[in-house]
Protein backbone atom coordinates (compact mmCIF):
# COMPACT_ATOMS: atom_id res chain seq x y z
CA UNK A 1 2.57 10.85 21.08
CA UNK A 2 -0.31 8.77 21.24
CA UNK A 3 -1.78 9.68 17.72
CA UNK A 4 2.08 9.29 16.50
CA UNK A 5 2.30 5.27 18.05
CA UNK A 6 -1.63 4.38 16.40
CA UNK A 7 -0.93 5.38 12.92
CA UNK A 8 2.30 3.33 13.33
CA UNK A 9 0.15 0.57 14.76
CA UNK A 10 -2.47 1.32 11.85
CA UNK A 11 0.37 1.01 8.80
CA UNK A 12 1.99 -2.00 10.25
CA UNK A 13 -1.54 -3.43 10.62
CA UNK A 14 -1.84 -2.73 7.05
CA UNK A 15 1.29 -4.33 6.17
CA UNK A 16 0.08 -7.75 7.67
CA UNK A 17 -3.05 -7.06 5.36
CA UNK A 18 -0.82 -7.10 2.40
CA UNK A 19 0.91 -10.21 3.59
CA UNK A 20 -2.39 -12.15 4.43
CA UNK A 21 -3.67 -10.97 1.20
CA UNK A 22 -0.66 -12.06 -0.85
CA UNK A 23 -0.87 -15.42 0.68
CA UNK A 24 -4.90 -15.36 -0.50
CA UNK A 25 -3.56 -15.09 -4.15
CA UNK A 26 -0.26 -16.97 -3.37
CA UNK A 27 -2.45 -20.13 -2.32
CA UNK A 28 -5.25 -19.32 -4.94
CA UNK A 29 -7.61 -18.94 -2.12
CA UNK A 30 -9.40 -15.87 -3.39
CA UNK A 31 -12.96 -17.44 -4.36
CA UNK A 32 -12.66 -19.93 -1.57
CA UNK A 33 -15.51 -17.83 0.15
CA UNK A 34 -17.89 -17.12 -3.07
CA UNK A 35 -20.51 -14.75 -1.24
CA UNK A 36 -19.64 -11.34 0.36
CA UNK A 37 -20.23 -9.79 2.35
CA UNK A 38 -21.10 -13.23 4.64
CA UNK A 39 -18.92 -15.72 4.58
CA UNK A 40 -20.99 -18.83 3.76
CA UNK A 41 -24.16 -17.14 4.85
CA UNK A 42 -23.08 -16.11 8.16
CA UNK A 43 -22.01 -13.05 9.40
CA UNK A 44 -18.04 -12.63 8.20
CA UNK A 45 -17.71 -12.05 12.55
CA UNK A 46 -19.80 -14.84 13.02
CA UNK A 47 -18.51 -17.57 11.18
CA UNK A 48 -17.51 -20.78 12.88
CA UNK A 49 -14.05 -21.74 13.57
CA UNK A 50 -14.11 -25.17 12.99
CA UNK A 51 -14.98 -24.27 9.46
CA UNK A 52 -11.96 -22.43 8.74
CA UNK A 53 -9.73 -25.23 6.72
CA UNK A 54 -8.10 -24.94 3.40
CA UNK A 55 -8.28 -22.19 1.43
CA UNK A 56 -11.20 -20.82 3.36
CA UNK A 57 -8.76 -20.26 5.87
CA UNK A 58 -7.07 -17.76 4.20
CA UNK A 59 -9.84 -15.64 2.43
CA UNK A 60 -11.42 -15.04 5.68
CA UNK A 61 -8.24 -14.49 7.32
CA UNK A 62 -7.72 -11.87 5.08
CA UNK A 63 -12.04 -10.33 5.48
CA UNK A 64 -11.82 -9.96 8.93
CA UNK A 65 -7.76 -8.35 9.08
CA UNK A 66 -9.30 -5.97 5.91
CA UNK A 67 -12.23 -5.37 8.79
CA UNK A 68 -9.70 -4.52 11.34
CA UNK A 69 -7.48 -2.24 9.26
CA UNK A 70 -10.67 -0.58 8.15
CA UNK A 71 -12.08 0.01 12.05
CA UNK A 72 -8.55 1.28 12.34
CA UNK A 73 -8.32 3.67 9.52
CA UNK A 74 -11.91 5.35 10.73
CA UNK A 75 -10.17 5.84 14.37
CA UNK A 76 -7.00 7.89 12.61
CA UNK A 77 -9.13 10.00 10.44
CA UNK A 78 -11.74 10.89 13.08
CA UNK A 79 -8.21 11.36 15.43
CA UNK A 80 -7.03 13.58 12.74
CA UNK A 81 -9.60 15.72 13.34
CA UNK A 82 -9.55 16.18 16.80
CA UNK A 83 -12.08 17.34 19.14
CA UNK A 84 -14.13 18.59 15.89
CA UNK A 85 -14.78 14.64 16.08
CA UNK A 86 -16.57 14.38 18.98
CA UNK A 87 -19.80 15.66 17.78
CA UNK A 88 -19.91 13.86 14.76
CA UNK A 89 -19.31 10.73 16.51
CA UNK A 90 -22.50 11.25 18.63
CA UNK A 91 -24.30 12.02 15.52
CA UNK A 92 -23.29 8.94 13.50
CA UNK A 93 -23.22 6.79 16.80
CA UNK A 94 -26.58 7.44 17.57
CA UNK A 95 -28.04 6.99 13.53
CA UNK A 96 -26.73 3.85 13.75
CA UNK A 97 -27.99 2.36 16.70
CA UNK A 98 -31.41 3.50 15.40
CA UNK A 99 -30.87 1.97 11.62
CA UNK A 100 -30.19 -1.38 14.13
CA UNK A 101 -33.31 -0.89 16.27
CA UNK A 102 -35.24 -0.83 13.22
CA UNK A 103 -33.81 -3.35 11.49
CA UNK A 104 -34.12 -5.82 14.38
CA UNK A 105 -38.38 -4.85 13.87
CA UNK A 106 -38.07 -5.24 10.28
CA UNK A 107 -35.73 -8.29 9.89
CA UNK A 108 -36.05 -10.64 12.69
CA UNK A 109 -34.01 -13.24 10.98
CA UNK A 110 -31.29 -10.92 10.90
CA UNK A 111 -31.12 -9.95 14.39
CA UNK A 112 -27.24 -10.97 15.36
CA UNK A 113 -26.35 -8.90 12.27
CA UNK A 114 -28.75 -6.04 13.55
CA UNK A 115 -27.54 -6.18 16.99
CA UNK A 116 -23.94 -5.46 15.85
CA UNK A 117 -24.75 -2.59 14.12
CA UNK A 118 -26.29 -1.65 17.45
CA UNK A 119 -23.33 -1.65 19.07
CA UNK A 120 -21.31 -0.10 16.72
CA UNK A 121 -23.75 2.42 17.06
CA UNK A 122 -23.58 2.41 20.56
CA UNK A 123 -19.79 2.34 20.70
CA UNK A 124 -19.35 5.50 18.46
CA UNK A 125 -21.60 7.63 20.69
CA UNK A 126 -19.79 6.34 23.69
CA UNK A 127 -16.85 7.92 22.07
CA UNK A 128 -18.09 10.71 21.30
CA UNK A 129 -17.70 12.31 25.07
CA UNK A 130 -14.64 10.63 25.80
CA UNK A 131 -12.57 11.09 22.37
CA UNK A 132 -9.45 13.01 22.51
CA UNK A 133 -10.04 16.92 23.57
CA UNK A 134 -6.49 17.38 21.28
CA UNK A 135 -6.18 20.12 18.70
CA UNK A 136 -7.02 19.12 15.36
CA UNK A 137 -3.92 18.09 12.98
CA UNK A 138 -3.04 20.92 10.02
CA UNK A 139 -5.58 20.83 7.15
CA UNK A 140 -3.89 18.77 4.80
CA UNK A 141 -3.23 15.98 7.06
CA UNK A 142 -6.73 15.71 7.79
CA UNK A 143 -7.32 15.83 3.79
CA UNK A 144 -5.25 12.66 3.85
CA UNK A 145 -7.26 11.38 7.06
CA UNK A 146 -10.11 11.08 4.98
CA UNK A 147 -8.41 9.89 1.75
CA UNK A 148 -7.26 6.69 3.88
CA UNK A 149 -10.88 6.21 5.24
CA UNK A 150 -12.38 6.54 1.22
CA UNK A 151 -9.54 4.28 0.18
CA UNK A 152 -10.25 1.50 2.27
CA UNK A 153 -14.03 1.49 1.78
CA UNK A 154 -12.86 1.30 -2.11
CA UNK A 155 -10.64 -1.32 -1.82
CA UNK A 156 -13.03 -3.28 0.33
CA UNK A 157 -15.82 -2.50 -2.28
CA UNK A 158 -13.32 -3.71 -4.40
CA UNK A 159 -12.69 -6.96 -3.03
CA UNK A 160 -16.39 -7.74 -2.26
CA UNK A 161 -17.03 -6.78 -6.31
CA UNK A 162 -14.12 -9.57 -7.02
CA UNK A 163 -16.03 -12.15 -5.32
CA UNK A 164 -19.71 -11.32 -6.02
CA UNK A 165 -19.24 -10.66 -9.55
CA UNK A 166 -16.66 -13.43 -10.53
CA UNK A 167 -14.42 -10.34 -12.46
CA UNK A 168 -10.53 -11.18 -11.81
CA UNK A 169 -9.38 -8.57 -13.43
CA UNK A 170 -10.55 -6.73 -10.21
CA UNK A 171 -7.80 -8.30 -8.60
CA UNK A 172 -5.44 -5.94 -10.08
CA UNK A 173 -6.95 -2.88 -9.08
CA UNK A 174 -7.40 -4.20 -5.95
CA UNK A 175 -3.97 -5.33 -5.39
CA UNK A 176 -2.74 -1.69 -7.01
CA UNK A 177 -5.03 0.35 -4.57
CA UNK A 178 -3.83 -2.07 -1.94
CA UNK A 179 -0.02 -0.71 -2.50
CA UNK A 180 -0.94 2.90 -2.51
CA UNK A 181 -3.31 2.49 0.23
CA UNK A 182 -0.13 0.84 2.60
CA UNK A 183 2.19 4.12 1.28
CA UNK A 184 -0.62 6.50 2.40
CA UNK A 185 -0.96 5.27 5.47
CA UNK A 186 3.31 5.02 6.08
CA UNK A 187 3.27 8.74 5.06
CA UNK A 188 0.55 9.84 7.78
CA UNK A 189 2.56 8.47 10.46
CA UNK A 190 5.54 9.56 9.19
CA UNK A 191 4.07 13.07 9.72
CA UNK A 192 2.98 12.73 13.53
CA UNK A 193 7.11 11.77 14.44
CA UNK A 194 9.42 14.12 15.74
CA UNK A 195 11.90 12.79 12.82
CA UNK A 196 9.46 14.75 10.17
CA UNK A 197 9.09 17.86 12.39
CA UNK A 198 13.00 18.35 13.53
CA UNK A 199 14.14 17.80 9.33
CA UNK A 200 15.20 21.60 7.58
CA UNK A 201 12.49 23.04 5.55
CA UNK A 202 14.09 22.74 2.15
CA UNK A 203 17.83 24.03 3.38
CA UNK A 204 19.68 23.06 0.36
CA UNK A 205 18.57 23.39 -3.13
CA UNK A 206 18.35 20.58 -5.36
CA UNK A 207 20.83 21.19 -8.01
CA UNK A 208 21.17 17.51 -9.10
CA UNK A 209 17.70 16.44 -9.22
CA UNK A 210 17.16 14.58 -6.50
CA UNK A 211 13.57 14.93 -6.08
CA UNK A 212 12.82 14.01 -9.86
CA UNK A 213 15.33 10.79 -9.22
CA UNK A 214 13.74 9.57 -6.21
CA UNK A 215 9.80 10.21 -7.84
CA UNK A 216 10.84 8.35 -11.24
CA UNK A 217 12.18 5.23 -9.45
CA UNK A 218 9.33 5.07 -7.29
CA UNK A 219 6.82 5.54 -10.19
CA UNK A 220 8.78 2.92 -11.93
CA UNK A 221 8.37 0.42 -8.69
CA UNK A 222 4.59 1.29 -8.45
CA UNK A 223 4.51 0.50 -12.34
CA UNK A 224 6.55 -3.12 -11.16
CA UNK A 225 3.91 -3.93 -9.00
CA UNK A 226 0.77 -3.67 -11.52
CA UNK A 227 2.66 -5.87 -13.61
CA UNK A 228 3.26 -8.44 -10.72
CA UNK A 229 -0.41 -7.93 -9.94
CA UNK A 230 -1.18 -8.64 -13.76
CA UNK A 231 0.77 -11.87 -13.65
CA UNK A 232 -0.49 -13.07 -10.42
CA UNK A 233 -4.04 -12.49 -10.94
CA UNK A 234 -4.32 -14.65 -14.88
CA UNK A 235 -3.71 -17.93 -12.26
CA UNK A 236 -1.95 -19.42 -15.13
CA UNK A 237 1.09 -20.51 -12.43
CA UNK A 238 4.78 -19.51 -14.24
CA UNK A 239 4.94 -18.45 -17.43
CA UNK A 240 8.46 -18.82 -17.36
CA UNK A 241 9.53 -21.85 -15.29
CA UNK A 242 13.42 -20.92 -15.66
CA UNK A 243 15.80 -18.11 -14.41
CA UNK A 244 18.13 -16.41 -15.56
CA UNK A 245 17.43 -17.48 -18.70
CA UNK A 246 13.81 -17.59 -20.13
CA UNK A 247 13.00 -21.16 -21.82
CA UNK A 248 16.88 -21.73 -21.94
CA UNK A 249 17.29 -18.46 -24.36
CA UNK A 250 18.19 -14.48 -23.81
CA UNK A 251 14.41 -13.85 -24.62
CA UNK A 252 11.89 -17.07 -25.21
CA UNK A 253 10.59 -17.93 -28.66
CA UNK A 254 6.74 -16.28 -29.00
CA UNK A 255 5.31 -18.00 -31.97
CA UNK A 256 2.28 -20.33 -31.45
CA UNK A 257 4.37 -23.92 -32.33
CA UNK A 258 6.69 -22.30 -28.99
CA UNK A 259 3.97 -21.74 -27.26
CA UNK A 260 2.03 -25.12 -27.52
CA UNK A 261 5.73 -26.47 -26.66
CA UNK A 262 5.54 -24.77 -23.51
CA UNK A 263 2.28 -25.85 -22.13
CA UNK A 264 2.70 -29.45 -23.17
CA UNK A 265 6.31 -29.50 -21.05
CA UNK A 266 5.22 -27.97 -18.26
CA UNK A 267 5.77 -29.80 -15.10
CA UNK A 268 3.87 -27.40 -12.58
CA UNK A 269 2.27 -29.15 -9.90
CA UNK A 270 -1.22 -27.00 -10.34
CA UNK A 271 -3.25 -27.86 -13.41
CA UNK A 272 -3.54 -23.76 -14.25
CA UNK A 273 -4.66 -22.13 -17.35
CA UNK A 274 -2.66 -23.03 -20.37
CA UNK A 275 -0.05 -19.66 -21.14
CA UNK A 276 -0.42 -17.37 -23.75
CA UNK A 277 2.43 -15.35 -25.82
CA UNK A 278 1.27 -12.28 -23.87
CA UNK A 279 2.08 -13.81 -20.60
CA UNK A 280 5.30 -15.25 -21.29
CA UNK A 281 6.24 -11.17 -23.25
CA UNK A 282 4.96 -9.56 -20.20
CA UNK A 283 6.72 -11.78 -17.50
CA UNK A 284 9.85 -10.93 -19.58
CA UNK A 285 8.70 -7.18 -19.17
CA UNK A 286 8.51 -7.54 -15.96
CA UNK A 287 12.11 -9.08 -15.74
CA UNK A 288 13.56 -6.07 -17.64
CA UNK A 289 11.81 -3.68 -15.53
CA UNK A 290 12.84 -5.60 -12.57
CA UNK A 291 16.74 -4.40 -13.89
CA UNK A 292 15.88 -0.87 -14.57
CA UNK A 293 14.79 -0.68 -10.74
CA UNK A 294 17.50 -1.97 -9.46
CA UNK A 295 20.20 0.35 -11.46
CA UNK A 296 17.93 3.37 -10.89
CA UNK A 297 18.05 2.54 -7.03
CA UNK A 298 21.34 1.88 -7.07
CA UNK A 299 21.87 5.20 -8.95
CA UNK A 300 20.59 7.45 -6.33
CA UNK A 301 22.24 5.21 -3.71
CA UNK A 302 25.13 6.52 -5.46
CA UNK A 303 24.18 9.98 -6.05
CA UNK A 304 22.81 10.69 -2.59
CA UNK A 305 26.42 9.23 -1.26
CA UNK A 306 28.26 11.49 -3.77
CA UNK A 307 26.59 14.53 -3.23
CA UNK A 308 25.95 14.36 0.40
CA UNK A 309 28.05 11.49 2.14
CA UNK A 310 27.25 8.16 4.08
CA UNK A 311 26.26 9.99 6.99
CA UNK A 312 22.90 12.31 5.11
CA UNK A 313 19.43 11.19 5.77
CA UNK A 314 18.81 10.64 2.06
CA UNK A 315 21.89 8.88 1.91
CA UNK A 316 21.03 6.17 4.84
CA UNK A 317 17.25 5.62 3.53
CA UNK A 318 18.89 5.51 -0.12
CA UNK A 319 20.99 2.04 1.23
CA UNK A 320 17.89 0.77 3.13
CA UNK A 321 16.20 1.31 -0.51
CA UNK A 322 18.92 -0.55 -2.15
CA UNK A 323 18.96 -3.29 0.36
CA UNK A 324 15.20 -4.16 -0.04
CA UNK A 325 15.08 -4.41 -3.66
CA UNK A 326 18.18 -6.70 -3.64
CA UNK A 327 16.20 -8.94 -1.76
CA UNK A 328 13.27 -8.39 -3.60
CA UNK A 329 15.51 -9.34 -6.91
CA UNK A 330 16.47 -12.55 -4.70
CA UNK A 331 12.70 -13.15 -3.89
CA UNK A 332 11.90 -12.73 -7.86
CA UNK A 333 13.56 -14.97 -8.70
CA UNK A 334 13.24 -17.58 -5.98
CA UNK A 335 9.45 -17.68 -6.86
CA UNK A 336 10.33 -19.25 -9.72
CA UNK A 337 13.03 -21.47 -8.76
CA UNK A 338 10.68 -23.04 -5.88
CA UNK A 339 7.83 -23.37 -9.09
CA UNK A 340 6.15 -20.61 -7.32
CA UNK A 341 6.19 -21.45 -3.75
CA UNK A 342 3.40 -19.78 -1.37
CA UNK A 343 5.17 -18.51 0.84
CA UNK A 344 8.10 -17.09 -0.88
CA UNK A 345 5.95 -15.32 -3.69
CA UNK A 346 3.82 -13.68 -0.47
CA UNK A 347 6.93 -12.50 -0.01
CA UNK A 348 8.20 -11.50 -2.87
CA UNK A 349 4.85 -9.16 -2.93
CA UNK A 350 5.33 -7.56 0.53
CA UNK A 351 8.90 -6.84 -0.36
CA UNK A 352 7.63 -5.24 -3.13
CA UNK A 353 4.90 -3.41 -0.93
CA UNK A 354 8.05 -1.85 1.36
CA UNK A 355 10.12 -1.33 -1.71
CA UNK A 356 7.27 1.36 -2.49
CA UNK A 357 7.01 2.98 0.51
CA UNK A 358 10.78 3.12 1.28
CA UNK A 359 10.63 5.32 -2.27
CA UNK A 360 7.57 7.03 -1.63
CA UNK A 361 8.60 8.07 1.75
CA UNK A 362 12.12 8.96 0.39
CA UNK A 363 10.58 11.62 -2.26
CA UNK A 364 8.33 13.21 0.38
CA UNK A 365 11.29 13.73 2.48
CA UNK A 366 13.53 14.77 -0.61
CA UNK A 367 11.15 17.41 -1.07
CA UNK A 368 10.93 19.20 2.50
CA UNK A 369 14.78 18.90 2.53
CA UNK A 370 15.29 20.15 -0.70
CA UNK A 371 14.11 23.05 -2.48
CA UNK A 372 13.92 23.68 -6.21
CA UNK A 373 16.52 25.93 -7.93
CA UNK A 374 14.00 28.14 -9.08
CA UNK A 375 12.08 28.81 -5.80
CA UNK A 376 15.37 28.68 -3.81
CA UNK A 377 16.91 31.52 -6.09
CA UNK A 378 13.50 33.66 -5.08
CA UNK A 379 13.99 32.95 -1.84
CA UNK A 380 17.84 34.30 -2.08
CA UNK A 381 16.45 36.76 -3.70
CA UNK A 382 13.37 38.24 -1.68
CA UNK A 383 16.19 37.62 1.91
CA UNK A 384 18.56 40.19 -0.44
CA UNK A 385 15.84 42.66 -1.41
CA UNK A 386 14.96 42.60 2.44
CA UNK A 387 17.86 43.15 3.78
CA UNK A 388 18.67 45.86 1.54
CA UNK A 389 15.35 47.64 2.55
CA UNK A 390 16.10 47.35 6.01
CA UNK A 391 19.90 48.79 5.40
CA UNK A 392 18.49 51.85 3.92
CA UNK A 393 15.58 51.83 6.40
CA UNK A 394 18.41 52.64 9.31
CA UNK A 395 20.83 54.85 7.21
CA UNK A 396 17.73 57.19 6.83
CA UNK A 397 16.85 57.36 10.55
């Protein structure tokens, strides 16, 4: 129960990392702080309150919630594990209040800095006799313990790379890994509830391709949300400053006298980047993919309700599914009728963050409901072959 209610706690942390992060980009906030891993010099847990205003707010808003949901994530994988943690935690607790000891010799200037690490150290070794005496999870779910714990020291690598070395492009990938980061985490607690333990072990076969249904559209969302990264992190503002319509037309003109048209017109209230044919093609990509999502959502909505009625599991999470990418469609396109307000494009992205995971979580449960035709015909099969062994086993005695 208790490991079930902290990787809850640890994915909906994450979730308000997504949301402080999306404001970061949202308010183009990002190089607000321009050193990493301090924040103006001081230590990121040190820095003064009274100096958090504008967008320096935001970016270390966003440092120290990455910090939490990192201290977080190293809790649920070492949890994973079980008591097999304990002794590691001694181990590591005690290296690092030594690396602090010396350090504090070494670096006198640095001694607040060298103190924490102290009591980190100190902290973990603490731990180490009082953590959890519970079993250890199944193999695999530890595998995916320490997946989260790699990912997030990536993606804060990631971030601190962004800053330091003045690459946006970055930005994507760390936005991307961000996504996938949130769905691994919403999949680890899904597998600590009683909800994932009491569902059938694929008890129906999937004769209408469920599980290939459900995986495409989510692929196709995860695809979505690199392009929204793409277009968020070029800080050239809208490329397209109407909806429906696209520069009054079906589809925009492209040609360079268009294009020089466009950035003399626009009326943004930001003085971004001029825009480039590119941007305004792949923000009408991202429109067209934006309608493929919804009718492939709305096709298994339809499919699940067909096949299994209103009341089935896949059915249910299939609406919720539908639901949030209306209102992700509604979001799209009130970014661009507010000329890209903060707030709503923030969240427009964290819609977009639980449009993933409603998919992602959807497949995973698609496929330990469902079994393949193949493999369920074996099964069928190998139950027959028994049966018949045992028939003939009692006939002869």
């Amino acid at each position: 129960m208790g490991l079930k209610r902290f990787a809850v706690f640890t994915a909906l942390a994450t979730f308000v990392l997504v949301c402080v992060g999306g404001l970061v980009t949202s308010h183009e906030a990002g190089m607000a702080v321009p050193d990493w891993p301090n924040t103006y010099g001081y230590n990121m847990f040190f820095f003064p309150i009274s100096k958090w205003i504008g967008g320096i707010f935001f970016e270390h808003t966003h440092r120290l919630t990455a910090s939490l949901v990192g201290f977080l994530t190293t809790l649920l994988a070492f949890w994973l594990f079980g008591y097999k943690s304990r002794l590691l935690l001694r181990w590591a607790g005690g290296i690092f209040m030594a690396a602090g000891a010396v350090l504090c010799l070494f670096f006198p200037a640095h001694a607040a800095e060298n103190l924490v690490l102290c009591g980190v150290g100190l902290a973990g070794f603490g731990a180490g006799f009082y953590w959890p005496n519970c079993e250890p999870a199944p193999k695999w779910q530890r595998v995916l313990g320490l997946a989260a714990f790699f990912a997030v020291v990536a993606q804060g690598l990631l971030g601190g790379f962004r800053v330091t070395q003045k690459i946006a492009a970055l930005g994507i990938f760390h936005a991307t890994l961000a996504q996938l980061f949130f769905l691994l985490l919403c999949a680890i607690a899904l597998f600590q509830t009683d909800f994932w333990r009491r569902l059938p072990v694929q008890a129906q076969t999937d004769r209408h391709h469920f599980r290939l249904f459900f995986t495409f559209t989510t692929v196709l969302i995860l695809t979505q949300l690199i392009l929204g990264a793409t277009m968020r992190h070029q800080h050239a503002g809208l490329a397209i400053p109407d909806f429906p319509t696209a520069y009054g037309k079906l589809w925009p003109d492209t040609d360079s006298a268009a294009i020089a048209r466009y950035n003399q017109n626009r009326q943004e209230v930001l003085a971004y980047n001029p825009i480039t044919a590119a941007q305004v093609e792949l923000q009408m990509v991202h429109r067209l993919m934006a309608l493929t999502i919804f009718g492939a959502v709305a096709f298994c909505l339809w499919h699940a309700w067909r096949r299994f009625g209103s009341r089935h599991w896949l059915t249910r999470i299939a609406g919720a599914w539908f639901a949030l990418v209306l209102a992700q469609v509604f979001l799209g396109a009130a970014t661009i009728w507010t000329g890209k307000s903060a707030d709503v494009a923030t969240a427009h992205v964290a819609c977009g963050a639980l449009c993933l995971v409603t998919g992602g979580l959807t497949s995973i449960i698609s496929f330990k409901l469902l079994a393949a035709p193949v493999a369920q015909a074996r099964r069928v099969e190998k139950n027959g072959v028994t049966t018949l062994l045992n028939s003939a086993s009692i006939s002869a005695k």
